[in-house]
C-alpha atoms as a PDB file:
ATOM      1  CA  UNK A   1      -7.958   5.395  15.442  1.00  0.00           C
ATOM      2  CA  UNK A   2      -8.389   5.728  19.189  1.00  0.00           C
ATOM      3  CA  UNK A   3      -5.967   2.413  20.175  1.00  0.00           C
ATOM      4  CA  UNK A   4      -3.753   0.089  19.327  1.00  0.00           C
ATOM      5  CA  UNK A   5      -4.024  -2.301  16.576  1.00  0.00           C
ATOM      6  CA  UNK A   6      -1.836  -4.651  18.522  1.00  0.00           C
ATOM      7  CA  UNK A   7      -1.994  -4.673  22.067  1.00  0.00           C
ATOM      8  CA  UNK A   8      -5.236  -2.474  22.622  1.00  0.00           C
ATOM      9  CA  UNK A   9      -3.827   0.343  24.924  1.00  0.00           C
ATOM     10  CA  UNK A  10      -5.208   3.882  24.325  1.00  0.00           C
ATOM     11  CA  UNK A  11      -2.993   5.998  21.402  1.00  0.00           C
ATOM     12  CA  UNK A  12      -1.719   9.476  22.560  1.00  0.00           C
ATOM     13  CA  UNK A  13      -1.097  11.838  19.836  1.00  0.00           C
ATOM     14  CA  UNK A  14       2.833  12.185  19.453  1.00  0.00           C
ATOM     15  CA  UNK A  15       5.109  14.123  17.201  1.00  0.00           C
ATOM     16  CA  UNK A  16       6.687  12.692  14.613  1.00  0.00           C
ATOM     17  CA  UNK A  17       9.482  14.226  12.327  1.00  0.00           C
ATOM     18  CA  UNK A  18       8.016  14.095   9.118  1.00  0.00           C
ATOM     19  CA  UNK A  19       4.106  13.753   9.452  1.00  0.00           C
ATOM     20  CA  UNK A  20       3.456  16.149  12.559  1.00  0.00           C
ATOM     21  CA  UNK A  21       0.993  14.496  15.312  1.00  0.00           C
ATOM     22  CA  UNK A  22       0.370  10.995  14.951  1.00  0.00           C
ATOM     23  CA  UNK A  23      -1.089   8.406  17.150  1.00  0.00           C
ATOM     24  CA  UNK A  24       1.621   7.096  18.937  1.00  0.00           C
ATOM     25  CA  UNK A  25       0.890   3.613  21.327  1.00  0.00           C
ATOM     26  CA  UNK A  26       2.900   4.299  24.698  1.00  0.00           C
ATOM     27  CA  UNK A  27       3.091   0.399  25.596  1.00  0.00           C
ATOM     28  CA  UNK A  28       4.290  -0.972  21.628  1.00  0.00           C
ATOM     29  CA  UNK A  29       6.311   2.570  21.903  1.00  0.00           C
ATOM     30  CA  UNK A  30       5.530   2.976  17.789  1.00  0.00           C
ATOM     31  CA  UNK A  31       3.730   5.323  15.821  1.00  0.00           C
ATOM     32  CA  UNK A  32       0.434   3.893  14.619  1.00  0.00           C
ATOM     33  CA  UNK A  33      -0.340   5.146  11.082  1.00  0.00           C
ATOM     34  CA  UNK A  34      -3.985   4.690   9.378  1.00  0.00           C
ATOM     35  CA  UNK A  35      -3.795   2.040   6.939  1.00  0.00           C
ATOM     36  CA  UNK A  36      -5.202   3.273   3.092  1.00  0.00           C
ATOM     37  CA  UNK A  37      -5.999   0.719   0.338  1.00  0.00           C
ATOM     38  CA  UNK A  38      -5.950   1.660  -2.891  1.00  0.00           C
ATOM     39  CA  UNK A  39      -6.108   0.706  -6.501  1.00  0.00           C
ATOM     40  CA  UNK A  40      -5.278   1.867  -9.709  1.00  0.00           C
ATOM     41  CA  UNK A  41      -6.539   0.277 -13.113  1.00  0.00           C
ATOM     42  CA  UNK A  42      -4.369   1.760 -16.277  1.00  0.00           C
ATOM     43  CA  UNK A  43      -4.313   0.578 -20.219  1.00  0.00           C
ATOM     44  CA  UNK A  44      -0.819   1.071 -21.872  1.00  0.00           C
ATOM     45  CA  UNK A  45      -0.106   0.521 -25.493  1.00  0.00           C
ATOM     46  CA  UNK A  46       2.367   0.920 -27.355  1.00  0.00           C
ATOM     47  CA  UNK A  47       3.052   3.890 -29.684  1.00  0.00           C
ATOM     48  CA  UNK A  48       1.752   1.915 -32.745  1.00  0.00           C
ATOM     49  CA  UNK A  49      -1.989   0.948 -30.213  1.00  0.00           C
ATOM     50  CA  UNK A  50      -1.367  -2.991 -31.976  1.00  0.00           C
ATOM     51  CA  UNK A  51      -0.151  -4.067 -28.766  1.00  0.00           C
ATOM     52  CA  UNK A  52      -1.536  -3.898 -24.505  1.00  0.00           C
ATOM     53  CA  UNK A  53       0.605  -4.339 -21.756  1.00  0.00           C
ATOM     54  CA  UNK A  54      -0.773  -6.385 -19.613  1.00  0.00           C
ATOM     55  CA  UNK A  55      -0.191  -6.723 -15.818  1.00  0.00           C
ATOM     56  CA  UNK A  56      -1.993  -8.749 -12.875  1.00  0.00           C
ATOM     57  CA  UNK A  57       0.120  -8.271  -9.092  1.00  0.00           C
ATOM     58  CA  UNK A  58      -0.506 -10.583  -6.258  1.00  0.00           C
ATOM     59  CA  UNK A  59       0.186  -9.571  -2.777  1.00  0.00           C
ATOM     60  CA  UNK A  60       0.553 -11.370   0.157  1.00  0.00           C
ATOM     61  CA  UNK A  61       1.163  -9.122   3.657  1.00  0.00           C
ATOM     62  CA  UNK A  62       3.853 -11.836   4.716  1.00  0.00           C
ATOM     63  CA  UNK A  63       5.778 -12.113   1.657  1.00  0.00           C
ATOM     64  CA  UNK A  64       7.551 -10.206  -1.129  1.00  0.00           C
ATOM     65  CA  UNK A  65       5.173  -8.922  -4.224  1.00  0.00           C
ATOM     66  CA  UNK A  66       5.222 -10.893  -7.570  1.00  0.00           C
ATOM     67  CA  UNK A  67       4.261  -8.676 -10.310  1.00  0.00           C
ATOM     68  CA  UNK A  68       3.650 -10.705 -14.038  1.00  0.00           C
ATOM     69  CA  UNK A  69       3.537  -8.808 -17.154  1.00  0.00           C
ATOM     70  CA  UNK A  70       2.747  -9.909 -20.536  1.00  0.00           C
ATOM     71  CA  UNK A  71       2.059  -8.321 -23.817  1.00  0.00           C
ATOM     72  CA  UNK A  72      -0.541  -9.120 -26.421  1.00  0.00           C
ATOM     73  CA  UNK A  73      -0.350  -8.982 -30.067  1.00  0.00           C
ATOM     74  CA  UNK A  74      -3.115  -8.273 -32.315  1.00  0.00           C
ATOM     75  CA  UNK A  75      -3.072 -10.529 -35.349  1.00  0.00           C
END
């Protein structure tokens, strides 16, 4: 990342506390961290394997995270 993702001004590489250097954007006068997405896809049973815990999570950038959860029976 070589400038800002918000007002375009060339990042200088800055010290933070925790993570060492990081860009840093001079005019926004914030640290500008590389953005990661990731996933993760996991089965869980239960102890007896009759039942699966199923979960689905939607995400919006603007508002909270609603995560739904459900578990199936086999019968």
């Amino acid at each position: 990342m070589k400038y800002c993702s918000k007002c375009g001004t060339k990042l200088i590489m800055k010290k933070n506390w925790i993570d060492g250097l990081v860009p840093y954007c001079p005019r926004c006068q914030q640290f500008r961290f590389i953005k990661f997405s990731s996933a993760i896809s996991a089965i869980i049973f239960n102890p007896q394997k009759d039942k699966v815990l199923l979960l689905k999570q939607y995400g919006n950038p603007s508002s909270a995270t609603l995560i739904q959860t459900k578990m199936l029976s086999r019968r």
